[in-house]
C-alpha atoms as a PDB file:
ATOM      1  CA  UNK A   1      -3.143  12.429  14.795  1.00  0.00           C
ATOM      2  CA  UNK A   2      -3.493  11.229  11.870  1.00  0.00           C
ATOM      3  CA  UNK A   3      -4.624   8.491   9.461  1.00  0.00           C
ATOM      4  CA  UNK A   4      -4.251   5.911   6.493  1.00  0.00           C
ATOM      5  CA  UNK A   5      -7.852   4.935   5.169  1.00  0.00           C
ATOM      6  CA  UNK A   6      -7.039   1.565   3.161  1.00  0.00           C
ATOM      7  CA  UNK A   7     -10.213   1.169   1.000  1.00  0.00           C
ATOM      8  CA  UNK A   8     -10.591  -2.257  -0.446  1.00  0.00           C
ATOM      9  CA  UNK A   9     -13.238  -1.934  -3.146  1.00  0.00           C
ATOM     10  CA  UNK A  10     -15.680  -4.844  -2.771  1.00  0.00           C
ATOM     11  CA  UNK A  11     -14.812  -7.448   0.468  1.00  0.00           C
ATOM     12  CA  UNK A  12     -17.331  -8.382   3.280  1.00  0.00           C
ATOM     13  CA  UNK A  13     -16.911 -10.521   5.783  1.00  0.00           C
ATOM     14  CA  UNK A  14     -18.324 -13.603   4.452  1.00  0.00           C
ATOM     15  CA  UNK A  15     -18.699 -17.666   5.998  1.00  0.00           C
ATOM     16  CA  UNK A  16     -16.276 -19.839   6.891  1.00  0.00           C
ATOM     17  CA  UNK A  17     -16.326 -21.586   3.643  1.00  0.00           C
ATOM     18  CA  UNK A  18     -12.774 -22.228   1.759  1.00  0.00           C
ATOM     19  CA  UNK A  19     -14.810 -23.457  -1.715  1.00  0.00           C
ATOM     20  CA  UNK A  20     -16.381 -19.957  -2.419  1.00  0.00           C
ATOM     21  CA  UNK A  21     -14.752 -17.480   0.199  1.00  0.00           C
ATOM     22  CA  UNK A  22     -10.897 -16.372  -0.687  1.00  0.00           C
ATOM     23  CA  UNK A  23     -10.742 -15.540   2.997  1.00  0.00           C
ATOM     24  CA  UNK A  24     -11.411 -18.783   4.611  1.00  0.00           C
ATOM     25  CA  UNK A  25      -8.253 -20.477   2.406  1.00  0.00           C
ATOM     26  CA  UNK A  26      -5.882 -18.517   1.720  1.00  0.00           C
ATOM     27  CA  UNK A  27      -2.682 -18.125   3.901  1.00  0.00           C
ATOM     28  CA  UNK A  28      -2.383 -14.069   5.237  1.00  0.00           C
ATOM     29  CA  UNK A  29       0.203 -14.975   7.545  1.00  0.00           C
ATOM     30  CA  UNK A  30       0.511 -11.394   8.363  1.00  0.00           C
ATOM     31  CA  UNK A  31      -3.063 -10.398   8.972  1.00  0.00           C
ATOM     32  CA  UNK A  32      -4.274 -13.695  10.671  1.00  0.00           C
ATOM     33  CA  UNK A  33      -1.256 -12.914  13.382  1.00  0.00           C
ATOM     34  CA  UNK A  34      -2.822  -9.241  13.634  1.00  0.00           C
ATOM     35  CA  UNK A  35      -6.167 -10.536  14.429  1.00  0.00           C
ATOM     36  CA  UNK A  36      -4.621 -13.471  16.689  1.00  0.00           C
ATOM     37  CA  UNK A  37      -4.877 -16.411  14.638  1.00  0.00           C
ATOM     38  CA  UNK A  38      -8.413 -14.917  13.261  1.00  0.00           C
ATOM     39  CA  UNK A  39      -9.258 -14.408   9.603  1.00  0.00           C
ATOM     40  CA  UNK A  40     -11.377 -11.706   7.927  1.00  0.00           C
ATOM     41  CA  UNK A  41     -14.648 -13.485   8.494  1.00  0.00           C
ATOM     42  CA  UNK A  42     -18.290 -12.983   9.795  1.00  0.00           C
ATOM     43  CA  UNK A  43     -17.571 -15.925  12.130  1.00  0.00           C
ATOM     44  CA  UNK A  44     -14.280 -13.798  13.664  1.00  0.00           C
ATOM     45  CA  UNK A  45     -16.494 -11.016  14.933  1.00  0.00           C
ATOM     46  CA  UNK A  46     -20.020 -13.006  15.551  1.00  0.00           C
ATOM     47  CA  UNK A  47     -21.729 -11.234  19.062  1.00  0.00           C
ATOM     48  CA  UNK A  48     -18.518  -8.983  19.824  1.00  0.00           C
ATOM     49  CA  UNK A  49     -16.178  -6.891  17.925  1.00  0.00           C
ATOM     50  CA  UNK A  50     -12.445  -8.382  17.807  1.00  0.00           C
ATOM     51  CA  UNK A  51      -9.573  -7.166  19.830  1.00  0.00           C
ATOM     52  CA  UNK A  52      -5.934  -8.568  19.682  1.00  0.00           C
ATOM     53  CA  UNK A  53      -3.962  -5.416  20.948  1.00  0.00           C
ATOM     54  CA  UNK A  54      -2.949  -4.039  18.535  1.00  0.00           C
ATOM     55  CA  UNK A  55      -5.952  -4.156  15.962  1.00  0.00           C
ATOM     56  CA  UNK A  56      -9.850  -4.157  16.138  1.00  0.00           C
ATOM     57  CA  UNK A  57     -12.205  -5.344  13.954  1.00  0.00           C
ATOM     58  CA  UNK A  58     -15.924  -4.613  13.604  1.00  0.00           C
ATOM     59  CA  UNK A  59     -18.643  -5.120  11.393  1.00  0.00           C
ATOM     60  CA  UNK A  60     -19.809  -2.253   9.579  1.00  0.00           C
ATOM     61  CA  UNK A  61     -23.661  -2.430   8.012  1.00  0.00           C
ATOM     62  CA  UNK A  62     -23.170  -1.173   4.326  1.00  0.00           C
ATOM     63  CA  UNK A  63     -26.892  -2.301   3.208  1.00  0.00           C
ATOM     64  CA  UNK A  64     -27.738   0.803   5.377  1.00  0.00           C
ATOM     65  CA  UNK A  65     -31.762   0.501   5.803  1.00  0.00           C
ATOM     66  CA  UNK A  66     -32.391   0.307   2.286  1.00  0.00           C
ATOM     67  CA  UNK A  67     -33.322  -2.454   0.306  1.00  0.00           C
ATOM     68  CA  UNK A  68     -31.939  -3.977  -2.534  1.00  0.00           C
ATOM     69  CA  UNK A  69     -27.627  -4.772  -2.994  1.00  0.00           C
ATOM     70  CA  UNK A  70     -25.255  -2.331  -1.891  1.00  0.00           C
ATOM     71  CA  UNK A  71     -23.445  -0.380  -4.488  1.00  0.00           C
ATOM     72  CA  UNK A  72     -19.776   1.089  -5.391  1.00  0.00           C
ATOM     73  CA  UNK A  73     -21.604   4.762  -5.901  1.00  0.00           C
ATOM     74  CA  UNK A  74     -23.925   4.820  -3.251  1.00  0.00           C
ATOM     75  CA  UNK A  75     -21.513   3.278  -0.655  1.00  0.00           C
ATOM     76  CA  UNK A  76     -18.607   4.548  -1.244  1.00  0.00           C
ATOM     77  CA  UNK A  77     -20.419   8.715  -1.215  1.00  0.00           C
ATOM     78  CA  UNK A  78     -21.898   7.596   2.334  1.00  0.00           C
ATOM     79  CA  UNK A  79     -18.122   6.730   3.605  1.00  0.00           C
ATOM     80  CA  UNK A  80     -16.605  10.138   2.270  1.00  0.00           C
ATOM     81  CA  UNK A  81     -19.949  12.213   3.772  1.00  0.00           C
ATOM     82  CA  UNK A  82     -20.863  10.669   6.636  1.00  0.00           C
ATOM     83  CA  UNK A  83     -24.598  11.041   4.802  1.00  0.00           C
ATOM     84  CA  UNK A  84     -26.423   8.028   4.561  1.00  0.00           C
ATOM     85  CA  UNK A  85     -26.634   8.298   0.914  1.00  0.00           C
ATOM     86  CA  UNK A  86     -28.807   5.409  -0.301  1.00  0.00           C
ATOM     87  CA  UNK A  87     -31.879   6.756   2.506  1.00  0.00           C
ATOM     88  CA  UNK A  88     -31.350  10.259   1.060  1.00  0.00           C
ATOM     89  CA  UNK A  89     -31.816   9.044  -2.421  1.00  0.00           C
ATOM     90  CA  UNK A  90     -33.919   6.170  -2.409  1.00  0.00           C
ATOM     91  CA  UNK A  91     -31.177   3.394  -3.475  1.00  0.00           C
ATOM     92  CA  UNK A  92     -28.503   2.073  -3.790  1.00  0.00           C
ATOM     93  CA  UNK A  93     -26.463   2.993  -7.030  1.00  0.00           C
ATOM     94  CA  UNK A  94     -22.778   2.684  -8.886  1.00  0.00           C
ATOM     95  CA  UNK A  95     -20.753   2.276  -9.680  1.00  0.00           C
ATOM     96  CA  UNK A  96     -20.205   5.559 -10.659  1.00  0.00           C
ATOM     97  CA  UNK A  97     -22.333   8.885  -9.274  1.00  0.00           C
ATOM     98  CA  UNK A  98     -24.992   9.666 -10.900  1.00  0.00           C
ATOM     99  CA  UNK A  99     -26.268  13.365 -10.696  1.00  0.00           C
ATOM    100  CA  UNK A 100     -28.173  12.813  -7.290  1.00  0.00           C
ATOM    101  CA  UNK A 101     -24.693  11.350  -6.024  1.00  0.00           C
ATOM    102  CA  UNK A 102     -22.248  13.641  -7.209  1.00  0.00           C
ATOM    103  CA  UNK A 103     -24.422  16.397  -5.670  1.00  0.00           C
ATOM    104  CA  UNK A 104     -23.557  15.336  -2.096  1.00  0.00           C
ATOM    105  CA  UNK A 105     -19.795  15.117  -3.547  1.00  0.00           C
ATOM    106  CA  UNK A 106     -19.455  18.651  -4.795  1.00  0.00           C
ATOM    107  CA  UNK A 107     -18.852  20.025  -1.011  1.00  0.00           C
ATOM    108  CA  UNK A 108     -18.834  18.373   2.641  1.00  0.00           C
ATOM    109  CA  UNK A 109     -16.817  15.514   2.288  1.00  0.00           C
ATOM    110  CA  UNK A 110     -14.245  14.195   4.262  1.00  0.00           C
ATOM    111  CA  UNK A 111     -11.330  15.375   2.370  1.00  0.00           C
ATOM    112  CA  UNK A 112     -13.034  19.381   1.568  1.00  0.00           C
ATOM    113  CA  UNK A 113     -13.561  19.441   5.030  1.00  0.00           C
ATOM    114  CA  UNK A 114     -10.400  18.533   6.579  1.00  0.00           C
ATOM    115  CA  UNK A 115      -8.559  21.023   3.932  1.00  0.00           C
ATOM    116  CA  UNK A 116     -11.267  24.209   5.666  1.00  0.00           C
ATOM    117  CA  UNK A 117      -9.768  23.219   8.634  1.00  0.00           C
ATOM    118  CA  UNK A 118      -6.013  23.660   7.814  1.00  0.00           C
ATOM    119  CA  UNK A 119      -5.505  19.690   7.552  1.00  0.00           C
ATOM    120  CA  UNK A 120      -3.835  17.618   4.415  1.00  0.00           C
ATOM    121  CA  UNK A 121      -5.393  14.954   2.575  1.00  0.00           C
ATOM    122  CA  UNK A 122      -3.883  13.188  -0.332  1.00  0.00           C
ATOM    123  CA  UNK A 123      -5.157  10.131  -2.818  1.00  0.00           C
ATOM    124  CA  UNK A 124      -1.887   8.211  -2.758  1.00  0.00           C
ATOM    125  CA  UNK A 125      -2.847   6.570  -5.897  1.00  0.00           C
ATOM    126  CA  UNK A 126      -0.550   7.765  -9.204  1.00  0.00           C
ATOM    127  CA  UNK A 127      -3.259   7.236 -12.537  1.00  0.00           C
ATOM    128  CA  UNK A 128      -1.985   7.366 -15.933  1.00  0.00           C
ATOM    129  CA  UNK A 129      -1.904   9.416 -18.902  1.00  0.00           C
ATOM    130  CA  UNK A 130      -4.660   7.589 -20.498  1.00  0.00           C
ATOM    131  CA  UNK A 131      -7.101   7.682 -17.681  1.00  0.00           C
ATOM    132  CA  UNK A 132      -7.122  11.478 -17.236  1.00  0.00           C
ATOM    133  CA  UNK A 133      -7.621  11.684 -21.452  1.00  0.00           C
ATOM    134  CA  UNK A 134     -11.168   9.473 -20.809  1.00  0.00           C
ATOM    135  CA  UNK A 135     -12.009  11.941 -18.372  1.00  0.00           C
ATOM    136  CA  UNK A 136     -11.632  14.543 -20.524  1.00  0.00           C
ATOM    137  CA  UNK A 137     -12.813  13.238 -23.594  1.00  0.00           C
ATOM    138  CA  UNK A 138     -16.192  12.123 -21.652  1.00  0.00           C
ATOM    139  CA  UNK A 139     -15.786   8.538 -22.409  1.00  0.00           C
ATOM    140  CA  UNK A 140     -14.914   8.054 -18.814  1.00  0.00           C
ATOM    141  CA  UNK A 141     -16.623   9.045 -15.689  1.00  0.00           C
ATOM    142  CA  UNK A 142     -15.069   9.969 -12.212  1.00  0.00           C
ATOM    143  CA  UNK A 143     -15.828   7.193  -9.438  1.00  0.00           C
ATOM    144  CA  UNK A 144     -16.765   8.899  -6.171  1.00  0.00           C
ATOM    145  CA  UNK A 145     -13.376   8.862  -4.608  1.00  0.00           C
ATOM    146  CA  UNK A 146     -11.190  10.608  -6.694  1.00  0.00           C
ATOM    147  CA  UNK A 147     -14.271  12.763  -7.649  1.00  0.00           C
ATOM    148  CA  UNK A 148     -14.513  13.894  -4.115  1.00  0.00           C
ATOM    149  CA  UNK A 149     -10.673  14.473  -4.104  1.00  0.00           C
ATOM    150  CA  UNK A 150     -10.764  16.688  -6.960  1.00  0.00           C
ATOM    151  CA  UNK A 151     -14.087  18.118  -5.926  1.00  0.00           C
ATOM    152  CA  UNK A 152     -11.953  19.251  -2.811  1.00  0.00           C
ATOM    153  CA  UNK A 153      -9.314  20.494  -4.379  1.00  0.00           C
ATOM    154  CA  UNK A 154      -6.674  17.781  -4.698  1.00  0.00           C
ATOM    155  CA  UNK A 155      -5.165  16.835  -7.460  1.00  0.00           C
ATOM    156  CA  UNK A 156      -4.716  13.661  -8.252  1.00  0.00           C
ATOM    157  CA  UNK A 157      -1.108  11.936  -8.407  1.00  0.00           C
ATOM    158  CA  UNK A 158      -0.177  11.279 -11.817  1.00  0.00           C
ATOM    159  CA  UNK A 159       2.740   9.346 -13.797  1.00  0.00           C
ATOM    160  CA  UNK A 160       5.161  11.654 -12.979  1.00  0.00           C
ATOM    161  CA  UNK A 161       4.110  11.243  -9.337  1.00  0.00           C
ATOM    162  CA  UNK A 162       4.735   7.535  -9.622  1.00  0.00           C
ATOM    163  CA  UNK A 163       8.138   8.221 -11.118  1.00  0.00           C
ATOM    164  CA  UNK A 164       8.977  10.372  -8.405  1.00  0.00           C
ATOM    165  CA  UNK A 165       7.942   7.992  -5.743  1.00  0.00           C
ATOM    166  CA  UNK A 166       5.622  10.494  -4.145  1.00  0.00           C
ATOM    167  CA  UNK A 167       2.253   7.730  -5.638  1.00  0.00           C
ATOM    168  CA  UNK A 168       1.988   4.143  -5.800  1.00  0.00           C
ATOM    169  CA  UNK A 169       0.119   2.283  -8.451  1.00  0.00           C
ATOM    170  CA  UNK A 170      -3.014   0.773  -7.830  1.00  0.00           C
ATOM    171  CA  UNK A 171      -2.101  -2.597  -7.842  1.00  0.00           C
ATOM    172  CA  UNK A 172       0.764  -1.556  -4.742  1.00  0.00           C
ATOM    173  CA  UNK A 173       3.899  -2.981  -6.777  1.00  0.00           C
ATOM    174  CA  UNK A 174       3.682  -0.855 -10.450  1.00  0.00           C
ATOM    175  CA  UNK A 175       3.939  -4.293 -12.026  1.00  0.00           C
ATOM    176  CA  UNK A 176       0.594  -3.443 -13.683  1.00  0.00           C
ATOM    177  CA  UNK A 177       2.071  -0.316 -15.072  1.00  0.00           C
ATOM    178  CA  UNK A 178       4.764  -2.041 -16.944  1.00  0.00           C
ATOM    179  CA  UNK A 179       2.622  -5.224 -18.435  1.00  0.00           C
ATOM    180  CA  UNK A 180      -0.859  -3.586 -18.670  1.00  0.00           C
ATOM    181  CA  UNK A 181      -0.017   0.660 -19.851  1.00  0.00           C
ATOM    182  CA  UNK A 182       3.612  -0.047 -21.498  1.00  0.00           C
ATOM    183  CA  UNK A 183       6.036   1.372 -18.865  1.00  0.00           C
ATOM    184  CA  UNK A 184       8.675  -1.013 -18.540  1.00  0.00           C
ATOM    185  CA  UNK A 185      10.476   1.357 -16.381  1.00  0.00           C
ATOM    186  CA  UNK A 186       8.071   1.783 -13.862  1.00  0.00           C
ATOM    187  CA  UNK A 187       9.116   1.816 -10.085  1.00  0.00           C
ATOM    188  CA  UNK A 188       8.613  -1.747  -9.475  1.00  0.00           C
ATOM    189  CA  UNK A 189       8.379  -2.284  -5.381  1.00  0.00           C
ATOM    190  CA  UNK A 190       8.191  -5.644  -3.779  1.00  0.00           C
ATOM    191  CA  UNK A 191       5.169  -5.982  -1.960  1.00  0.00           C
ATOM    192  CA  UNK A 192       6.272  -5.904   1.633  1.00  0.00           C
ATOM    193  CA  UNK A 193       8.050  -2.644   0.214  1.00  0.00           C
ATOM    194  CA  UNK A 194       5.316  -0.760  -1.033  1.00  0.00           C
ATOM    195  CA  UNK A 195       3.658  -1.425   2.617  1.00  0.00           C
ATOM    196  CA  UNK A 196       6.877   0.474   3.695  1.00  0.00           C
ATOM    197  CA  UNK A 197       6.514   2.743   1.556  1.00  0.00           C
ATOM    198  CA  UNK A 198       2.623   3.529   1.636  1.00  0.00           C
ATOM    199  CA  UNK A 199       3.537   4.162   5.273  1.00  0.00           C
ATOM    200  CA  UNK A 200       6.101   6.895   4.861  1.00  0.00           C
ATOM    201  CA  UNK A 201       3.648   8.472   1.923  1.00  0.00           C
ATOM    202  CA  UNK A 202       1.187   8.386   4.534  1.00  0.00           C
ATOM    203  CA  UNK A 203       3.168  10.240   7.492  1.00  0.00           C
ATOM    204  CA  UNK A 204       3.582  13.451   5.172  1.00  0.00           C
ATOM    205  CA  UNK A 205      -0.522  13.824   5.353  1.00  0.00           C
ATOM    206  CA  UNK A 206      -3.153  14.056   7.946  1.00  0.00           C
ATOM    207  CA  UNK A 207      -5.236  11.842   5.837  1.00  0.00           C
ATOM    208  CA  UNK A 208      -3.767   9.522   3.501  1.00  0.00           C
ATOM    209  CA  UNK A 209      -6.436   7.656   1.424  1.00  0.00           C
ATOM    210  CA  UNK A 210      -5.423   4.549  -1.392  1.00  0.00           C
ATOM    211  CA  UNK A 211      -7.617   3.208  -3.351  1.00  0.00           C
ATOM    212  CA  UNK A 212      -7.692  -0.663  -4.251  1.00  0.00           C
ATOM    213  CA  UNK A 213     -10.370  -1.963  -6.836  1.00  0.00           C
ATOM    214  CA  UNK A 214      -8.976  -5.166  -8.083  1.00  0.00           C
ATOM    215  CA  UNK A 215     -10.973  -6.967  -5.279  1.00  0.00           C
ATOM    216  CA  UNK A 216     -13.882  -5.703  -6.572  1.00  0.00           C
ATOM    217  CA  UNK A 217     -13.093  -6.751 -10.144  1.00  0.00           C
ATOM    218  CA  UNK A 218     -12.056 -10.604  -9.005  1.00  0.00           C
ATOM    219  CA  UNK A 219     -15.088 -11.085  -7.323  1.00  0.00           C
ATOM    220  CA  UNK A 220     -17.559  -9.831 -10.441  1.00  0.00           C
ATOM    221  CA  UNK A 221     -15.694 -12.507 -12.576  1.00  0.00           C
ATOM    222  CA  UNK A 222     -15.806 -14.762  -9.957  1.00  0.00           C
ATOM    223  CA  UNK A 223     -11.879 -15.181 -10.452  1.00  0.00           C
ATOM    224  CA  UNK A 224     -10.284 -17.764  -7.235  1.00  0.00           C
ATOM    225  CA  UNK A 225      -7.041 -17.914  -9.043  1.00  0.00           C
ATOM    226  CA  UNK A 226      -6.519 -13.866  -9.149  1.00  0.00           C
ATOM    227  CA  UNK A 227      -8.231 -13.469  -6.098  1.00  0.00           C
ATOM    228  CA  UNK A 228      -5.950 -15.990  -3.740  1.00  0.00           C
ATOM    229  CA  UNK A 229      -2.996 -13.997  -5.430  1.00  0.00           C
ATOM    230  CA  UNK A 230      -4.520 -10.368  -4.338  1.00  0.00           C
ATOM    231  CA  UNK A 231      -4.989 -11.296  -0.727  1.00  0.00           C
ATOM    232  CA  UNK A 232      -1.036 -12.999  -0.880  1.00  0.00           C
ATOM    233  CA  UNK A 233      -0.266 -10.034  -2.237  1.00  0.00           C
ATOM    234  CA  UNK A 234      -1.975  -7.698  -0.249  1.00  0.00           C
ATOM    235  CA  UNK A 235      -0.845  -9.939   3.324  1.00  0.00           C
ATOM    236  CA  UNK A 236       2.840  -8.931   2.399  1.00  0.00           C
ATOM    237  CA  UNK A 237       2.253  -5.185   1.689  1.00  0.00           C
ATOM    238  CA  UNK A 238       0.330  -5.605   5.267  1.00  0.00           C
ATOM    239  CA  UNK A 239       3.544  -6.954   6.941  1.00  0.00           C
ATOM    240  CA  UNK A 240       5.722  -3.938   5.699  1.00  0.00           C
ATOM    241  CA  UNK A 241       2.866  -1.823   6.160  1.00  0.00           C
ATOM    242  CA  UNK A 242       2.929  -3.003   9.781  1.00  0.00           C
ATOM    243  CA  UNK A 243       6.379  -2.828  10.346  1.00  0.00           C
ATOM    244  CA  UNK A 244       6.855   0.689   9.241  1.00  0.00           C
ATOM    245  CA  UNK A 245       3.555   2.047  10.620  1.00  0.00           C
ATOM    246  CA  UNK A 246       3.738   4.391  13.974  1.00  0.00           C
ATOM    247  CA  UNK A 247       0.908   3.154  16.320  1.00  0.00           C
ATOM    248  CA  UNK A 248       1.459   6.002  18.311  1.00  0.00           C
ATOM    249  CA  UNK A 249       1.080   8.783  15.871  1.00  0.00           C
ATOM    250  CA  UNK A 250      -2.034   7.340  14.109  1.00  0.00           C
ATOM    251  CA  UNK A 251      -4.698   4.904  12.875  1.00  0.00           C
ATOM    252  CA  UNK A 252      -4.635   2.436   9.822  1.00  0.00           C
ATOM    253  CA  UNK A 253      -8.700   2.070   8.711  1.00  0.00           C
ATOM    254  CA  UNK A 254      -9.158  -1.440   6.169  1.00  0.00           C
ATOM    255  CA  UNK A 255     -12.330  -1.013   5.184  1.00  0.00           C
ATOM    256  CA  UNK A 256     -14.738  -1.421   2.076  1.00  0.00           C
ATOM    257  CA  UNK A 257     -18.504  -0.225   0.361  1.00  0.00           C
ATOM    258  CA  UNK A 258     -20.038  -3.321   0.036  1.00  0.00           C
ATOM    259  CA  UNK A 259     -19.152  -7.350  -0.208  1.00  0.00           C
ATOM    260  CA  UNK A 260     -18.341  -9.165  -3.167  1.00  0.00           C
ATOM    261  CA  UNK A 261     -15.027 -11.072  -3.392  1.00  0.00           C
ATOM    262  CA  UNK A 262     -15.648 -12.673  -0.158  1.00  0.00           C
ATOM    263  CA  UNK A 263     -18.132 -14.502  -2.004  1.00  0.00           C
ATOM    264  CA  UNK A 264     -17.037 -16.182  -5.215  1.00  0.00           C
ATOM    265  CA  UNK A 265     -20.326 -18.178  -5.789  1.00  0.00           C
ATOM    266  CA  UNK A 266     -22.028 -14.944  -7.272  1.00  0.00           C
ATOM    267  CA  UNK A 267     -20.728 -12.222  -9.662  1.00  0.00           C
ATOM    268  CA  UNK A 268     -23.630  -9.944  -7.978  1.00  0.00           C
ATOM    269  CA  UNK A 269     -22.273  -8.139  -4.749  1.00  0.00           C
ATOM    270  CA  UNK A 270     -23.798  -9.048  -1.168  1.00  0.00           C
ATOM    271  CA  UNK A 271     -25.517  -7.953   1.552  1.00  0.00           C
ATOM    272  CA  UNK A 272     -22.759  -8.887   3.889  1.00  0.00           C
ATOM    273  CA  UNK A 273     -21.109  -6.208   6.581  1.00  0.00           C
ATOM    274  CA  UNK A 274     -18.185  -4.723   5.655  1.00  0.00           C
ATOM    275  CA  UNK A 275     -14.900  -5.131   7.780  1.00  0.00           C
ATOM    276  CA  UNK A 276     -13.656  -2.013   9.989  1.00  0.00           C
ATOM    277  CA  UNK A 277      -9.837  -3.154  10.552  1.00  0.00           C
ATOM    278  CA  UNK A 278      -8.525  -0.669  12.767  1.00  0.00           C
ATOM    279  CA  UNK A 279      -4.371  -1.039  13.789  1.00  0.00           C
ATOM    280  CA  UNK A 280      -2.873   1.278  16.247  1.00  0.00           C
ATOM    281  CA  UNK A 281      -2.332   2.208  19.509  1.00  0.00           C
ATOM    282  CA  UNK A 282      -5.121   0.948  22.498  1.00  0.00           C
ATOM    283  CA  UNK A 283      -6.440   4.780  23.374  1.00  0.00           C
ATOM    284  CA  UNK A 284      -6.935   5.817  19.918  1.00  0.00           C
ATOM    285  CA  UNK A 285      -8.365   2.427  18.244  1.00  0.00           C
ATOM    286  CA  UNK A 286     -11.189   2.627  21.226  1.00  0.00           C
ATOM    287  CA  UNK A 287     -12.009   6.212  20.299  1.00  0.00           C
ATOM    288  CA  UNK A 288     -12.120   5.779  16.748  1.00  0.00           C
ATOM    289  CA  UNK A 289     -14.716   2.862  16.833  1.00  0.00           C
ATOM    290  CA  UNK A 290     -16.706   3.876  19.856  1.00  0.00           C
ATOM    291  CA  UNK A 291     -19.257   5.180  16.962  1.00  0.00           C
ATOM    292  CA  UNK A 292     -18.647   2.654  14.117  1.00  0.00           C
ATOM    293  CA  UNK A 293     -21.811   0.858  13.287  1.00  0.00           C
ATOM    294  CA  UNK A 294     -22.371   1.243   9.533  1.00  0.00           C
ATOM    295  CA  UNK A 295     -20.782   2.996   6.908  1.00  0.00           C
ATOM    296  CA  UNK A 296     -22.099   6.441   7.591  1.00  0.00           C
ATOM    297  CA  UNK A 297     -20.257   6.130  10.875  1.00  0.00           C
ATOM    298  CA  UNK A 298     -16.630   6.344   8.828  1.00  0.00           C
ATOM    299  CA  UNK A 299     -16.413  10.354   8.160  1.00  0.00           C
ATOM    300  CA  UNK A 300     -17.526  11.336  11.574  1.00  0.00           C
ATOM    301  CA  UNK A 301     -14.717   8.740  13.254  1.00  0.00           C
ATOM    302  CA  UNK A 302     -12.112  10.613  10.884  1.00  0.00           C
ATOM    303  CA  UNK A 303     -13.441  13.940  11.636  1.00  0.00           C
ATOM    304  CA  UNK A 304     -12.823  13.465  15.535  1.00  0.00           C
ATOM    305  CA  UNK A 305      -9.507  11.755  15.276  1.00  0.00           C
ATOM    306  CA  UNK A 306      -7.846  14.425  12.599  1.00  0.00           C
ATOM    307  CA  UNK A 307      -8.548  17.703  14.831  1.00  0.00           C
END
């Protein structure tokens, strides 16, 4: 079996409240059908986890017994580890590792310990030039997931990657790559094509991980007019997503590290659960979430479906 892990950086599931919650206005055609006429809200899985055949969706606690905000470092370490990292440490922290955090990504995460068993992981996410010379020069720090990728021994996609259609761009259509880092021949993919497409990446690797942070970046500037076009955006990639994904051969996972976007009254994150979208077939979604409570949950869930 295997698995995509969709991580949206940043979205709970907030209230029902169309002023200050993307969420509760926008039109997701695509996902509201998945979840039977249900949005991504705290209301849609109040008392029960959510069930519509072909997806679930669960809370997941991401404040994680320890007090204070949840954070990008903190939360996203415990996903990868199945570690509780902010009881380990103490707190929450991001959004990048410190040393304490990095530690617990050097070895034992999801992706180092699939590859000891024989299995493939990939970060399907192509960076630029630029962003590996920050790295290198110091004036830019790994976040935990593609620190835990390279800690495992992946390397990470890169332009010529992109070129070569084997990555997509962060943003799903490379439109970012061609106004925002000058490559005005970058594959440019509609966005219910890059779904497609993320799903046929995906089916060449056990575990196939993309990484989406412009939620995360709305919601700290507190941004309605970017955020309603991310979630348009990211409904279409869903539908060709959908369409091109084999229930029967694996398990999409939509999930996040901590809420933010889903609550545009505040540029701080919240305390809010997370959502655990899970699309595939009946047998396999009940396995995989049998376990799911918080975030720590995640790892263990992949572990036992990718054996």
């Amino acid at each position: 079996m295997r698995l995509l892990f969709l991580f949206l950086d940043g979205v709970g599931l907030g209230q029902d409240d169309p002023q200050d919650n993307p969420f509760a206005r926008v039109e997701m055609p695509n996902l509201i059908a998945l979840l039977g006429g249900n949005r991504l809200l705290a209301t849609s899985v109040a008392g029960r986890p959510l069930d519509n055949g072909r997806a679930s969706l669960l809370p997941l606690d991401a404040c994680l017994g320890v007090d204070g905000l949840p954070q990008s470092a903190s939360g996203q370490a415990t996903l990868l580890t199945g570690i509780n990292i902010p009881a380990a440490i103490g707190y929450h922290y991001g959004p990048k590792p410190n040393p304490s955090i990095a530690a617990y990504l050097d070895n034992g995460t999801v992706f180092s310990r699939l590859r000891a068993v024989g299995k493939t992981a990939m970060l399907l996410n192509a960076y630029p030039p630029r962003y590996f010379e920050a790295i290198r020069s110091g004036r830019r720090m790994f976040s935990a997931i593609p620190q835990a990728v390279s800690n495992a021994g992946i390397s990470l996609m890169t332009a010529n990657d992109l070129y070569a259609r084997r990555a997509l761009s962060a943003d799903y259509t490379g439109r970012a790559w061609r106004e925002h880092l000058d490559y005005p021949d970058a594959p440019l993919f509609e966005p219910r094509e890059a779904g497609e497409k993320l799903a046929q990446l995906a089916a060449g690797y056990d575990l196939a991980f993309f990484e989406y942070w412009l939620t995360d970046y709305a919601g700290h500037k507190q941004d309605q007019e970017s955020a309603e076009a991310i979630l348009e955006t990211f409904d279409r990639m869903l539908g060709g997503l959908l369409g091109a994904w084999n229930d029967q051969e694996g398990l999409i996972l939509v999930t996040s590290d901590h809420g933010n976007m889903e609550d545009l009254s505040t540029r701080r994150h919240t305390a809010n659960a997370v959502p655990a979208l899970v699309i595939g077939s009946p047998a396999l979604r009940e396995q995989f979430t049998s376990g799911l409570h918080d975030l720590s949950d995640v790892t263990p869930a992949i572990l036992e479906l990718i054996r």
